[in-house]
C-alpha atoms as a PDB file:
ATOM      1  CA  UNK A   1     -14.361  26.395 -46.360  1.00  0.00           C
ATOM      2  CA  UNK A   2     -17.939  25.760 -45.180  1.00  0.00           C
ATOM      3  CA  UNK A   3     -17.291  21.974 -46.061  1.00  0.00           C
ATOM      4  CA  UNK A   4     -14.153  21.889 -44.383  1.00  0.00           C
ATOM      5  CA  UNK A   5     -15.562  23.352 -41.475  1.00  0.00           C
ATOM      6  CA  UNK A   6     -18.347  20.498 -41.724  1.00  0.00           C
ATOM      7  CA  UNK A   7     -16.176  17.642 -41.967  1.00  0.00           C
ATOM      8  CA  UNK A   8     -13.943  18.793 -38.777  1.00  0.00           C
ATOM      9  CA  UNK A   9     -17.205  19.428 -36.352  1.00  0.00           C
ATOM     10  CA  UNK A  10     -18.196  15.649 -37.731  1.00  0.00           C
ATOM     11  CA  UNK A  11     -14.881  14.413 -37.075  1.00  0.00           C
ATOM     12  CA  UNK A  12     -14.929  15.802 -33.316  1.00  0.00           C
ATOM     13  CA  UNK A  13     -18.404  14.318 -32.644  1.00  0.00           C
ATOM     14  CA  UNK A  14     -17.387  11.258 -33.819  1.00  0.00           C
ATOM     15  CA  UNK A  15     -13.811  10.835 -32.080  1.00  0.00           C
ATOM     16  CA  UNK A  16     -15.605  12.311 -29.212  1.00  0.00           C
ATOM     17  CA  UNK A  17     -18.117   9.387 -28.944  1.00  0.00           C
ATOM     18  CA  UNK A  18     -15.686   6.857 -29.792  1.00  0.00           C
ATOM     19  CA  UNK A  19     -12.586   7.661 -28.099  1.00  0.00           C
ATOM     20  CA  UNK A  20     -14.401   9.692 -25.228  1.00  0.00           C
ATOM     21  CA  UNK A  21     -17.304   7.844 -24.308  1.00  0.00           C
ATOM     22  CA  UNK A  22     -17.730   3.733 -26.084  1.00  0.00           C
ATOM     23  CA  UNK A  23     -14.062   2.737 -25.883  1.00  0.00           C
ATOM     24  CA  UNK A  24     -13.547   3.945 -21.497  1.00  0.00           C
ATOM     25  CA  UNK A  25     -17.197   1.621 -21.290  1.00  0.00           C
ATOM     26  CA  UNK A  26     -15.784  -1.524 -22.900  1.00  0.00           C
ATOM     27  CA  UNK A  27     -12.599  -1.103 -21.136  1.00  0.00           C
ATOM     28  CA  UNK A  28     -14.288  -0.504 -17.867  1.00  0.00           C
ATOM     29  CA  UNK A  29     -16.645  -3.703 -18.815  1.00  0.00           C
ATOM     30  CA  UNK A  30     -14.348  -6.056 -20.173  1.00  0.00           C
ATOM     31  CA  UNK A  31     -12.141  -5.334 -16.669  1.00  0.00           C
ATOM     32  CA  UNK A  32     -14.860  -6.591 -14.361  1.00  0.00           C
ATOM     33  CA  UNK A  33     -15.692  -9.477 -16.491  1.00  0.00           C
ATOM     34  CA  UNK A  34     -12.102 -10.465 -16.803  1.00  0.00           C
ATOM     35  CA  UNK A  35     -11.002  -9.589 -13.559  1.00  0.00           C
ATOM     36  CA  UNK A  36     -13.596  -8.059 -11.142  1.00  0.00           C
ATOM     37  CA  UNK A  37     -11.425  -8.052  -8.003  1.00  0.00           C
ATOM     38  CA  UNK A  38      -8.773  -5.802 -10.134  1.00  0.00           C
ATOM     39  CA  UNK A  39     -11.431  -3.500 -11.547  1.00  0.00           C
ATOM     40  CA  UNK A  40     -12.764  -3.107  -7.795  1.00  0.00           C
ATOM     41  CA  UNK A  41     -10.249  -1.989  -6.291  1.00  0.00           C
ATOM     42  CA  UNK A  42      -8.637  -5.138  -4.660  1.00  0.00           C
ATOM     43  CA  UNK A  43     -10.882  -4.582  -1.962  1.00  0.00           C
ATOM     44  CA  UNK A  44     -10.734  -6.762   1.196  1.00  0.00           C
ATOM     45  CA  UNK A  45     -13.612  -7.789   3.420  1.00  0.00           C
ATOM     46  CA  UNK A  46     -13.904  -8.867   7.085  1.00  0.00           C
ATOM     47  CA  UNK A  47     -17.367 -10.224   8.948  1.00  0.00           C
ATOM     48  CA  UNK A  48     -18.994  -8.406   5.371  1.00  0.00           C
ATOM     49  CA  UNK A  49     -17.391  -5.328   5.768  1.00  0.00           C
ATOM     50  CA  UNK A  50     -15.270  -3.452   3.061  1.00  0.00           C
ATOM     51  CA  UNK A  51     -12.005  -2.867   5.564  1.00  0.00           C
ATOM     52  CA  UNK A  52      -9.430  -1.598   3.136  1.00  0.00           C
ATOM     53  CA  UNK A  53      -7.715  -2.384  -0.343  1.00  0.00           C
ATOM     54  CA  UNK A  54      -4.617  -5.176  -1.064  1.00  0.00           C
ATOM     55  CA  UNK A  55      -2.786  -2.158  -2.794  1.00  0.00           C
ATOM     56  CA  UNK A  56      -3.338   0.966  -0.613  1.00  0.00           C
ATOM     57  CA  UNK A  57      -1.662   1.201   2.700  1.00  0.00           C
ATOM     58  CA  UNK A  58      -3.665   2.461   5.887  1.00  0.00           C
ATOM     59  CA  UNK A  59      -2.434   3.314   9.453  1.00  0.00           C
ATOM     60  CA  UNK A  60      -2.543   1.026  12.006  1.00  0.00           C
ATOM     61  CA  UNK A  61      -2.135   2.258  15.676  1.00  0.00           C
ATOM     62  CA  UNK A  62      -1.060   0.442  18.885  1.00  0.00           C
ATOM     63  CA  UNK A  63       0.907  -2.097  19.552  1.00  0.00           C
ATOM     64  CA  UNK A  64      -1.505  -4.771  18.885  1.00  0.00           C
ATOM     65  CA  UNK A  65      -0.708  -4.229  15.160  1.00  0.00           C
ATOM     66  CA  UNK A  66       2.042  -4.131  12.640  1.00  0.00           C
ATOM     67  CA  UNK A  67       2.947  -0.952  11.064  1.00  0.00           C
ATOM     68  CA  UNK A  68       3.577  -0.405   7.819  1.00  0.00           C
ATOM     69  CA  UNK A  69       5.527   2.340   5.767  1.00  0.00           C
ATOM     70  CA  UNK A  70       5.085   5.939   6.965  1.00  0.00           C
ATOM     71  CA  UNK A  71       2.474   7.931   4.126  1.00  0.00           C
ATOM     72  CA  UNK A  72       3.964  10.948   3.071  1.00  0.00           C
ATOM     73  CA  UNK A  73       0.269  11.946   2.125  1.00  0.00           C
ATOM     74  CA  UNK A  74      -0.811  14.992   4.087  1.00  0.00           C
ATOM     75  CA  UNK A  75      -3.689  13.377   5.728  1.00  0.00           C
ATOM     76  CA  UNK A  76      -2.543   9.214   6.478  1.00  0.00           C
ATOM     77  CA  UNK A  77      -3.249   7.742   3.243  1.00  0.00           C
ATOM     78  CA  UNK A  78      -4.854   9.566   1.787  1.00  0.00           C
ATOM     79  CA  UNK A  79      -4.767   8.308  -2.055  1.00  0.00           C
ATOM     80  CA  UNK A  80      -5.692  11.765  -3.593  1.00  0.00           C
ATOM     81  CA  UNK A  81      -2.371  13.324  -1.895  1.00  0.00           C
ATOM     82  CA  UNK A  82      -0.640  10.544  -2.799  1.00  0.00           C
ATOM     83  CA  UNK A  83       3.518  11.239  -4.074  1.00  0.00           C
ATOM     84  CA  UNK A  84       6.791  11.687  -2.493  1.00  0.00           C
ATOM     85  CA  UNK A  85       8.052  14.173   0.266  1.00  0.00           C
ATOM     86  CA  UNK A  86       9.886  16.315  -1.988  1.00  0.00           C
ATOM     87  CA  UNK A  87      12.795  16.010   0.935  1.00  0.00           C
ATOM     88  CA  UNK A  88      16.251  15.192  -0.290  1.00  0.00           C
ATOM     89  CA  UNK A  89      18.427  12.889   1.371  1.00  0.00           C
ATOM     90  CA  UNK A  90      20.318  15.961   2.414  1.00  0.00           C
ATOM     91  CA  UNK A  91      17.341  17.638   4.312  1.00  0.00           C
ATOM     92  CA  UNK A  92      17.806  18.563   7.730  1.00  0.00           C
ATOM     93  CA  UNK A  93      13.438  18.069   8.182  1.00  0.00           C
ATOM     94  CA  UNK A  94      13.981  14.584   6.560  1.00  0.00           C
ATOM     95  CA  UNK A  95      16.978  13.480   8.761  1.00  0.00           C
ATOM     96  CA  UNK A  96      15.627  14.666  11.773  1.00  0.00           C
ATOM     97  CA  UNK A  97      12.282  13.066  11.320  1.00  0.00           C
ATOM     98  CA  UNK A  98      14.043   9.783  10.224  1.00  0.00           C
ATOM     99  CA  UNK A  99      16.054   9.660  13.002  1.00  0.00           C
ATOM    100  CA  UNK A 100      12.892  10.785  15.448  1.00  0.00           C
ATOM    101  CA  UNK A 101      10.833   7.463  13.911  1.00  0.00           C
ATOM    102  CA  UNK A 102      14.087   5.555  14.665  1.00  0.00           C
ATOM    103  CA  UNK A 103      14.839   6.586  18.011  1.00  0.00           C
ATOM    104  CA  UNK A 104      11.003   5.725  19.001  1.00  0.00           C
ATOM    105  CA  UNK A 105      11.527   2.143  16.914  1.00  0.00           C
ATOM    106  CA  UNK A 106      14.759   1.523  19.207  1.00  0.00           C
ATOM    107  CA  UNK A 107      13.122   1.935  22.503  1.00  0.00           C
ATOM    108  CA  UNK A 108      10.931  -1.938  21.377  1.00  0.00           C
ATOM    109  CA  UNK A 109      14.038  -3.141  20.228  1.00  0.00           C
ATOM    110  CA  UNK A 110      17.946  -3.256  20.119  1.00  0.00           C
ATOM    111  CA  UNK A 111      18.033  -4.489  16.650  1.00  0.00           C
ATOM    112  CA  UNK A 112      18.327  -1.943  13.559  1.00  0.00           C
ATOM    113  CA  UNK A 113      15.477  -0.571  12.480  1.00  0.00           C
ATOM    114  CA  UNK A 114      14.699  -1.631   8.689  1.00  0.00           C
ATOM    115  CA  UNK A 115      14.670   1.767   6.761  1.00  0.00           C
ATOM    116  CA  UNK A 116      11.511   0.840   5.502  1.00  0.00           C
ATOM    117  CA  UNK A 117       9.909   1.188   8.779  1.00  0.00           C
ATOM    118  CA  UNK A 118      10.883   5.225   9.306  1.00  0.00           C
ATOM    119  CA  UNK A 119      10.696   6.049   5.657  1.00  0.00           C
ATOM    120  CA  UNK A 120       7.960   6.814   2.647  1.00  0.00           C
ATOM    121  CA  UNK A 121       7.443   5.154  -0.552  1.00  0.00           C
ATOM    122  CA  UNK A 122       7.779   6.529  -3.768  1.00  0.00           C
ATOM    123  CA  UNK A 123       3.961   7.123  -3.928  1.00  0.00           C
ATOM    124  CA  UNK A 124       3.459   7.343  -0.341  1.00  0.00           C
ATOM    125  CA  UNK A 125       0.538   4.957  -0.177  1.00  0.00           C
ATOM    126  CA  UNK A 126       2.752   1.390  -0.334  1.00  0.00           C
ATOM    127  CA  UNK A 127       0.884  -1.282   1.483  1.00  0.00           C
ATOM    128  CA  UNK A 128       3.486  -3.396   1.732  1.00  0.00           C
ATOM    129  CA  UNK A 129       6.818  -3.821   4.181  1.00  0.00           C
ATOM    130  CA  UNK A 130      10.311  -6.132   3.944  1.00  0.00           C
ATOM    131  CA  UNK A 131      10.239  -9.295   5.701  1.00  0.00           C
ATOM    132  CA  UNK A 132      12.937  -7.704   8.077  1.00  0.00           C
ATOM    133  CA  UNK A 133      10.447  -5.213   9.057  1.00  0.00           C
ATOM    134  CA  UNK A 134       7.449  -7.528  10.022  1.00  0.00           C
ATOM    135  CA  UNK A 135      10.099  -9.869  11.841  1.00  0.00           C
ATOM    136  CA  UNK A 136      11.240  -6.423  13.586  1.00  0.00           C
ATOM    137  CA  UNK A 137       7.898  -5.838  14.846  1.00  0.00           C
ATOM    138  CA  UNK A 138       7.232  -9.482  16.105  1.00  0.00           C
ATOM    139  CA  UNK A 139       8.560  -8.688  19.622  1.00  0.00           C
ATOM    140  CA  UNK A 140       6.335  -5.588  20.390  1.00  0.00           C
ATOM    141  CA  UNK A 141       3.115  -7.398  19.194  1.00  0.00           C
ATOM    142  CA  UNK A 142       3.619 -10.251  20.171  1.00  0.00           C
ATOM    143  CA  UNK A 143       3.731  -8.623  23.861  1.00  0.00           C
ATOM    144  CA  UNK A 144       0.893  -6.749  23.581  1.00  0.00           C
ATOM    145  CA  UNK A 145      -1.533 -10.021  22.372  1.00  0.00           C
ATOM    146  CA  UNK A 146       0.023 -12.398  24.820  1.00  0.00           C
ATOM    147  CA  UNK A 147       1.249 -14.064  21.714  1.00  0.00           C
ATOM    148  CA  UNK A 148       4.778 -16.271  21.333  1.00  0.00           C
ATOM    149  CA  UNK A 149       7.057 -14.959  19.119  1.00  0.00           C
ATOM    150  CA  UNK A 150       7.662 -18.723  17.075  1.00  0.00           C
ATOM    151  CA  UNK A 151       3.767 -18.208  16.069  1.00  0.00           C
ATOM    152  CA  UNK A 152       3.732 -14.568  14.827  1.00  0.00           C
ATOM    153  CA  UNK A 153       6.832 -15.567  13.098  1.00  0.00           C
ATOM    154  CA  UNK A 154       5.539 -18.414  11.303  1.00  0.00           C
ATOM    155  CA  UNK A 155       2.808 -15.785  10.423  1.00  0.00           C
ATOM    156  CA  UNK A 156       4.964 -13.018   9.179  1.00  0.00           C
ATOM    157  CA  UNK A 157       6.712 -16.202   6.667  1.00  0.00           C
ATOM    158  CA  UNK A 158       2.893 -17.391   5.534  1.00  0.00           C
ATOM    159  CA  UNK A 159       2.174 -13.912   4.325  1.00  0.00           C
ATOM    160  CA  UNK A 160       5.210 -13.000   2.659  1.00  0.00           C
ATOM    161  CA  UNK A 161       5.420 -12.664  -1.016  1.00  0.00           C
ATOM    162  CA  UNK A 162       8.289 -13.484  -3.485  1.00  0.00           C
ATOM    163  CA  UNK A 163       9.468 -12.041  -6.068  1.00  0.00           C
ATOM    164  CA  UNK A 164       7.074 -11.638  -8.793  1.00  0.00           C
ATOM    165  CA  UNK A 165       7.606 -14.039 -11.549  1.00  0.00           C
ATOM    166  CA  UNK A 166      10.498 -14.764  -9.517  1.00  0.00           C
ATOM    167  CA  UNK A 167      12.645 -11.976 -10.558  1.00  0.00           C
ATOM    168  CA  UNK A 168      10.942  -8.906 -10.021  1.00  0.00           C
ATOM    169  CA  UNK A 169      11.080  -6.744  -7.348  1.00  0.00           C
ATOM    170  CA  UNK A 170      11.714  -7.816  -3.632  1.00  0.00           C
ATOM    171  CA  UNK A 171       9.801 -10.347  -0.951  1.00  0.00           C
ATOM    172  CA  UNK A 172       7.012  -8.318   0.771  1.00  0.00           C
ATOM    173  CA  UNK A 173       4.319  -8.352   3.282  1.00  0.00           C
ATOM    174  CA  UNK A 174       1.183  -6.788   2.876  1.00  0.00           C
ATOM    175  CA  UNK A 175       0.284  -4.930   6.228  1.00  0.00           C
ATOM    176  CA  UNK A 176      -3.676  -5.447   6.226  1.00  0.00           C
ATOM    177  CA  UNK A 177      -3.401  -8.791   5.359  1.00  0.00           C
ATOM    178  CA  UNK A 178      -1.316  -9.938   7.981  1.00  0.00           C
ATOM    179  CA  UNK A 179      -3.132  -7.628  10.168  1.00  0.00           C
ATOM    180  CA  UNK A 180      -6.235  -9.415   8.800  1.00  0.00           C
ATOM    181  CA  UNK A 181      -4.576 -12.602   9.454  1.00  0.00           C
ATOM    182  CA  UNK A 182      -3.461 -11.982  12.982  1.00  0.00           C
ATOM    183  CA  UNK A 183      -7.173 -10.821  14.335  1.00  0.00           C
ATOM    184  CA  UNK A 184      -8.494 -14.096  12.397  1.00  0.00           C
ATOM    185  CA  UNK A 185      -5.718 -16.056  14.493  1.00  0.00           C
ATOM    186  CA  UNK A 186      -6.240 -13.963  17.446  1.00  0.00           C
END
C-alpha cells in the first residue's frame, strides 16, 4: 500500500513537471523562434507604437474611418468577453437592433447594407469585413477626408484577402489595416 502510495505521489511530480511546466516552455519557445509575429500576438505598429493586433477587431469612430463588424463583447472588444449574443434569429432585441444599425447605415447610402456591417461574429472580436462592406463605406469616408472615391476603392481592392489556400473561407478586409493604410495614404 505504502509503495503504491509512493509510486503515485512520484508519478504526479513527475507528470506535473513534464506535462505542466517543461513541455508549455518549449512550446512557448519554439513559437517565437519559428514564428515570433504569431507567438506575439500579430501585433501591428505605427510611428513605434503597438496600435492593435491583425486578428482582434477594435472600434473605430467617425466618419474618417471604416467600420468593422459590431463586437458583441460587453465592453467594444473586449477579448476576455469575447462569444456570441446568445440572440436567435427570432429575437425581437436582435431584430430591432439590426434593423436600428441598418436604418443609421441607410441614411450614407441607398445601397443595401452588407449584413456584415449591422451584425456580430461568431466570437464577437472578428477583425475582418466583406469586400461589399468596405466598398459600402467608400462614399461616407471618402467625404469626410476630401478623398475620391476611384482611390479609396483601389485601396479597399489592395487590402483584400482571398481565399485562403484558395478555397477556404471568403475574401476579407482587415479593418486596422486598411485603416492603417488610409492614414499612411492620407
Amino acid at each position: 500500500m505504502i509503495s503504491s502510495l509512493k509510486i503515485a505521489i512520484r508519478f504526479t511530480l513527475v507528470t506535473t513537471v513534464l506535462l505542466g511546466l517543461l513541455y508549455p516552455l518549449a512550446v512557448t519557445a519554439f513559437a517565437h523562434i519559428a514564428m515570433r509575429d504569431k507567438a506575439d500576438g500579430q501585433l501591428l505598429s505605427q510611428n513605434g507604437h503597438v496600435i492593435g493586433s491583425a486578428i482582434l477587431g477594435q472600434s473605430f469612430a467617425g466618419d474618417r474611418y471604416f467600420h468593422g463588424r459590431l463586437s458583441a463583447a460587453g465592453n467594444g472588444y473586449d477579448a476576455a468577453n469575447s462569444g456570441g449574443t446568445n440572440l436567435a434569429q427570432s429575437s425581437k432585441k436582435l431584430v430591432d437592433r439590426i434593423n436600428g444599425d441598418a436604418a443609421t447605415y441607410s441614411k450614407t447610402s441607398s445601397a443595401d447594407v452588407p449584413i456584415d456591417l449591422v451584425t456580430t461574429s461568431g466570437s464577437g472580436l472578428d477583425p475582418d469585413i466583406t469586400p461589399a462592406a468596405a466598398l459600402y463605406q467608400v462614399s461616407r469616408v471618402a467625404q469626410a477626408r476630401h478623398m475620391d472615391d476611384a482611390s479609396l476603392r483601389a485601396l479597399v481592392q489592395a487590402h483584400t484577402q482571398g481565399r485562403q489556400f484558395g478555397i477556404l473561407g471568403e475574401p476579407r478586409v482587415n479593418v486596422l489595416e486598411l485603416n492603417m493604410a488610409l492614414d499612411a495614404a492620407h
